[in-house]
Protein backbone atom coordinates (compact mmCIF):
# COMPACT_ATOMS: atom_id res chain seq x y z
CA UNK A 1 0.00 0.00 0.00
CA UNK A 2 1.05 3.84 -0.98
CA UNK A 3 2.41 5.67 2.84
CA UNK A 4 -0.39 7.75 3.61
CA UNK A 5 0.83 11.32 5.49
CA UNK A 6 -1.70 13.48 7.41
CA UNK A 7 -0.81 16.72 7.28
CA UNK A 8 -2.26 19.75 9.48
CA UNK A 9 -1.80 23.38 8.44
CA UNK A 10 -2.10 26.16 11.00
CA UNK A 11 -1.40 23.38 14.35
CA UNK A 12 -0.86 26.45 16.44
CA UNK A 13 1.24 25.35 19.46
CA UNK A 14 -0.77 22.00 20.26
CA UNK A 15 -0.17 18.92 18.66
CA UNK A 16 -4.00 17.46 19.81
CA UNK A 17 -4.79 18.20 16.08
CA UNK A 18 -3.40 14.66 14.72
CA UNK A 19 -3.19 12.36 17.96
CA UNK A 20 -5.83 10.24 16.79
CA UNK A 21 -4.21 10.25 13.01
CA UNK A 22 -1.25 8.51 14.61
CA UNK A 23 -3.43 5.42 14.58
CA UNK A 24 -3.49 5.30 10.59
CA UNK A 25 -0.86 7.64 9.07
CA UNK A 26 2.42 6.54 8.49
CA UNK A 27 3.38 9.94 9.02
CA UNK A 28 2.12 13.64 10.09
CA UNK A 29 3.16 16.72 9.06
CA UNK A 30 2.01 19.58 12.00
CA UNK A 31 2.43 22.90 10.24
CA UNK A 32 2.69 26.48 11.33
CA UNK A 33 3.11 30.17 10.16
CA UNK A 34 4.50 30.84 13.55
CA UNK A 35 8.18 29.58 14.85
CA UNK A 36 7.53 29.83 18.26
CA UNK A 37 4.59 27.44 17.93
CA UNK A 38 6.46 25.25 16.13
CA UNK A 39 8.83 25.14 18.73
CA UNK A 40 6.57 24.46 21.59
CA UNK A 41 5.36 21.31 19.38
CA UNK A 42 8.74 19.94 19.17
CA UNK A 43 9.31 20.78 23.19
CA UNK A 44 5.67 18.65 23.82
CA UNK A 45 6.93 15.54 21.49
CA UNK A 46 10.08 15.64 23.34
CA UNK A 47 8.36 14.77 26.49
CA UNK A 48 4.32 14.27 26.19
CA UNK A 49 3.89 13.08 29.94
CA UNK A 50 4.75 15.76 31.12
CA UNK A 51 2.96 18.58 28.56
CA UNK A 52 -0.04 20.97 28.85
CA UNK A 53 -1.67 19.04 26.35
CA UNK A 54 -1.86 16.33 28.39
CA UNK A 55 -5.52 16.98 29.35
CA UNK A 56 -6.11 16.83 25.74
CA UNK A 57 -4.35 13.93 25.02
CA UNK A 58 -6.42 12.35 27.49
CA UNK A 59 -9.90 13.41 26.53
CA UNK A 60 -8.79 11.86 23.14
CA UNK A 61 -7.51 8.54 24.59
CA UNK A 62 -10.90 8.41 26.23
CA UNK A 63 -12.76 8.92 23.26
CA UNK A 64 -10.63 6.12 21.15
CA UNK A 65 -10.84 3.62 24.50
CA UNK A 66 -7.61 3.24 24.94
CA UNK A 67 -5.43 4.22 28.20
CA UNK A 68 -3.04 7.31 27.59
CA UNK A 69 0.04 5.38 27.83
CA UNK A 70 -0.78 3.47 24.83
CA UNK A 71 -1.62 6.87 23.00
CA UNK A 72 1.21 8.65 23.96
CA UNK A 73 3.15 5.77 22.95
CA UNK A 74 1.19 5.38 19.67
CA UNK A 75 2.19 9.58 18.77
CA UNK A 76 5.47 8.95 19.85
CA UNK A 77 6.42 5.83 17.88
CA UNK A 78 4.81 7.19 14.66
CA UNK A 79 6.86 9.21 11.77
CA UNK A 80 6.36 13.67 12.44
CA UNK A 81 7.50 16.10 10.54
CA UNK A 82 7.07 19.67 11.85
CA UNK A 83 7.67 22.30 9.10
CA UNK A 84 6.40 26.14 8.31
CA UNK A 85 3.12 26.64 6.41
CA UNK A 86 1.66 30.20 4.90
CA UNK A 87 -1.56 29.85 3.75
CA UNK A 88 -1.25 32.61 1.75
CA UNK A 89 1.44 31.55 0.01
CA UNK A 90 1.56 29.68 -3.75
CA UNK A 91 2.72 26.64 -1.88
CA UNK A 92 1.26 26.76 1.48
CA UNK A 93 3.70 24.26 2.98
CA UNK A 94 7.45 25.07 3.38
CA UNK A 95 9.56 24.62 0.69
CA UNK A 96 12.16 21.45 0.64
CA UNK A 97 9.18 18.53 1.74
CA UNK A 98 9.73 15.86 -0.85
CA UNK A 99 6.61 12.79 -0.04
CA UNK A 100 6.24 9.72 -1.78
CA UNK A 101 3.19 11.50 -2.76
CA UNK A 102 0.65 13.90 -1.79
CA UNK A 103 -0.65 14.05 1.50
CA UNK A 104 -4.23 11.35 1.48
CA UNK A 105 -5.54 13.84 3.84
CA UNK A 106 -5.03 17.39 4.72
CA UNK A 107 -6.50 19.20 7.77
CA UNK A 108 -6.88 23.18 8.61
CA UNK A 109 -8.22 24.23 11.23
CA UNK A 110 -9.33 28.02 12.74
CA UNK A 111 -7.34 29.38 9.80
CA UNK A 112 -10.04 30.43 7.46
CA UNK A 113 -11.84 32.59 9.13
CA UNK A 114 -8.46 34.27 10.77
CA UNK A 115 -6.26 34.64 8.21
CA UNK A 116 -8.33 35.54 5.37
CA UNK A 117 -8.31 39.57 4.95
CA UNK A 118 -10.61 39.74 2.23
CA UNK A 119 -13.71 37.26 0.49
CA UNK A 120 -11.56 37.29 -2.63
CA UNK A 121 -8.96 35.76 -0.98
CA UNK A 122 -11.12 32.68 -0.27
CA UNK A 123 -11.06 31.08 -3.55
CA UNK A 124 -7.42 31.03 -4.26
CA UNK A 125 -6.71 29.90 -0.60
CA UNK A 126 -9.01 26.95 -1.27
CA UNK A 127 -7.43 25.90 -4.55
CA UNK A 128 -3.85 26.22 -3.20
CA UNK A 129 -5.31 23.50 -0.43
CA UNK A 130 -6.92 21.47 -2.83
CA UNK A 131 -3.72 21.57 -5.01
CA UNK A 132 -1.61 19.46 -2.34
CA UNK A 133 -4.06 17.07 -1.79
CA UNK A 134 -3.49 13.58 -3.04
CA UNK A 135 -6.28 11.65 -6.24
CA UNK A 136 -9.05 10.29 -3.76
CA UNK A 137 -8.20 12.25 -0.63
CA UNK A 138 -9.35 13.86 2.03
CA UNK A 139 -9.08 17.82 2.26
CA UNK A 140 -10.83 18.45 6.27
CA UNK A 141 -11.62 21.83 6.98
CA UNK A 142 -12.60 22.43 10.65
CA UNK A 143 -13.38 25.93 12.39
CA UNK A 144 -16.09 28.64 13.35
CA UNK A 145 -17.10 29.02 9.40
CA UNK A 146 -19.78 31.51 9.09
CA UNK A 147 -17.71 33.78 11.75
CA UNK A 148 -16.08 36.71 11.19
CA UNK A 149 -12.46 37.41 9.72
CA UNK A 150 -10.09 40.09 11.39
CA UNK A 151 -11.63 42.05 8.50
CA UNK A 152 -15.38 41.54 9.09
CA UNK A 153 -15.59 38.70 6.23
CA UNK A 154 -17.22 35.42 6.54
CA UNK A 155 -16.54 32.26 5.66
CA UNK A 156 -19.29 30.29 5.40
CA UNK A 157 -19.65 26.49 4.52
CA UNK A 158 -21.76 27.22 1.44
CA UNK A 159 -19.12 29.43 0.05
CA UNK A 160 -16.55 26.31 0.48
CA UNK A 161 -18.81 24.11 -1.31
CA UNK A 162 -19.46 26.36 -4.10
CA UNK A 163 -15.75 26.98 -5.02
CA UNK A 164 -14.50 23.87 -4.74
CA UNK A 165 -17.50 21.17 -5.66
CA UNK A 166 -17.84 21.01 -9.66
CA UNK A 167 -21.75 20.28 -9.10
CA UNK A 168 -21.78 23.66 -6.96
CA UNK A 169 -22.80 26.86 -9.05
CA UNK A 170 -19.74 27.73 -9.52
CA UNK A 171 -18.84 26.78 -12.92
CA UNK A 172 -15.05 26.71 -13.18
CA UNK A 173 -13.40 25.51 -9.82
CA UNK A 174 -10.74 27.36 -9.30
CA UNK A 175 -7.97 24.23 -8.57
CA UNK A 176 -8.45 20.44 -8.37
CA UNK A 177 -12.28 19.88 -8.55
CA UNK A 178 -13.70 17.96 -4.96
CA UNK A 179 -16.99 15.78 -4.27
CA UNK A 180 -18.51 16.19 -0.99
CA UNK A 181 -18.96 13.91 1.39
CA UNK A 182 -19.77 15.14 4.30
CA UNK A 183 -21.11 18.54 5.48
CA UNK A 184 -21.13 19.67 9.14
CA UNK A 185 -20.85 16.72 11.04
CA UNK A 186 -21.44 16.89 14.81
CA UNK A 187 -19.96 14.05 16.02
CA UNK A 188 -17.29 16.47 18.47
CA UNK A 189 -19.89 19.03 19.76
CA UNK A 190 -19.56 17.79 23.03
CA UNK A 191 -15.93 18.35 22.67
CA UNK A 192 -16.30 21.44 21.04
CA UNK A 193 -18.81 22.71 23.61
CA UNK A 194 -16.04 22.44 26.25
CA UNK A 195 -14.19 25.23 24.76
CA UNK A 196 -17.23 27.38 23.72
CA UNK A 197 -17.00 26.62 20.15
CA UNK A 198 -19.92 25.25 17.98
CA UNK A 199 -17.19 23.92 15.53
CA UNK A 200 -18.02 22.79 12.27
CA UNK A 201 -16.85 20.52 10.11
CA UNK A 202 -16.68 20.25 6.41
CA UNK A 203 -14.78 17.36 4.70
CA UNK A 204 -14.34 16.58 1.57
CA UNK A 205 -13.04 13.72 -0.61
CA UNK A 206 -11.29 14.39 -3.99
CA UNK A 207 -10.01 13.25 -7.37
CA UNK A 208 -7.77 15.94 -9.23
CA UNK A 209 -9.04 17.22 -12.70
């Protein structure tokens, strides 16, 4: 079977993002603008007993039904990569990566809706996302959508759909055309509720055109 890589742009300084992809990836990618998150990621792999996240990494242990030894041991015996990603930049992911192939699923979370400056920005940051995707993947975009950018836009899940689905209304995508196959699942608003967010999620599954 083809190595399948997770990779998560905008991780911020947690690495709770892709504990539960260590169960299936044969590697993960955590990805930030910022160095000094990137740095406190590498300081929590280093020693992920003794971490903040280790709440986290317990709430997610529970959720799997396993005990948090064997999770930390699971992240900590899987392949990481930790690299720089601008998602407003032609490649979004650091230069110098060189993968078997493209990532099978790419995650971005509470980047949308934060980093966008403008609702023309939106379609061009989606194709750039859909670009590095691999045939058949996943692309997983997770956040507030329909909240407000630092400059007043939204981002709603309608919008998403529209640019990137080739059945939307939007008659020439704008990058690597996606089907949708799931829209705003709710399986984590429990989770989610715990942090006063009504988090969204809308994933989608593609084949490059």
């Amino acid at each position: 079977p083809k190595p399948r890589s997770v990779v998560e742009i905008g991780s911020g300084p947690l690495i709770t993002g892709l504990v539960s992809a260590s169960a299936w990836a044969d590697l993960i990618i955590f990805s930030d603008l910022l160095e000094t998150n990137r740095e406190r990621i590498k300081e929590t792999l280093s020693n992920i007993s003794s971490s903040p996240d280790l709440s986290s990494i317990k709430l997610v242990a529970d959720m799997e039904g396993i005990s948090t030894d064997d999770l930390i041991t699971r992240i900590e015996t899987c392949p990481k990569i930790i690299m720089g990603s601008a998602l407003l930049s032609p490649s979004v992911l650091q230069s110098g990566l060189c993968l078997p192939q493209p990532p099978a699923v790419v995650t971005i979370k509470l980047c949308l809706e934060f980093a966008l400056t403008s609702s023309t920005d939106l379609a061009p940051t989606l194709s750039r996302l859909a670009s590095i995707t691999a045939p058949g993947g996943f692309l997983v975009i997770m956040g507030a959508l329909g909240n407000g950018t630092a400059a007043g836009t939204q981002v709603t899940v309608e919008e998403c759909i529209d640019i990137l689905i080739p059945e939307s209304n939007n008659p020439q995508p704008p990058g690597p055309a996606l089907h949708c196959s799931a829209v705003l699942q709710s399986d984590l608003n429990t989770f989610a509720a715990q942090i006063n967010y009504e988090l969204k999620y809308l994933v989608l599954s593609g084949e490059s055109h």
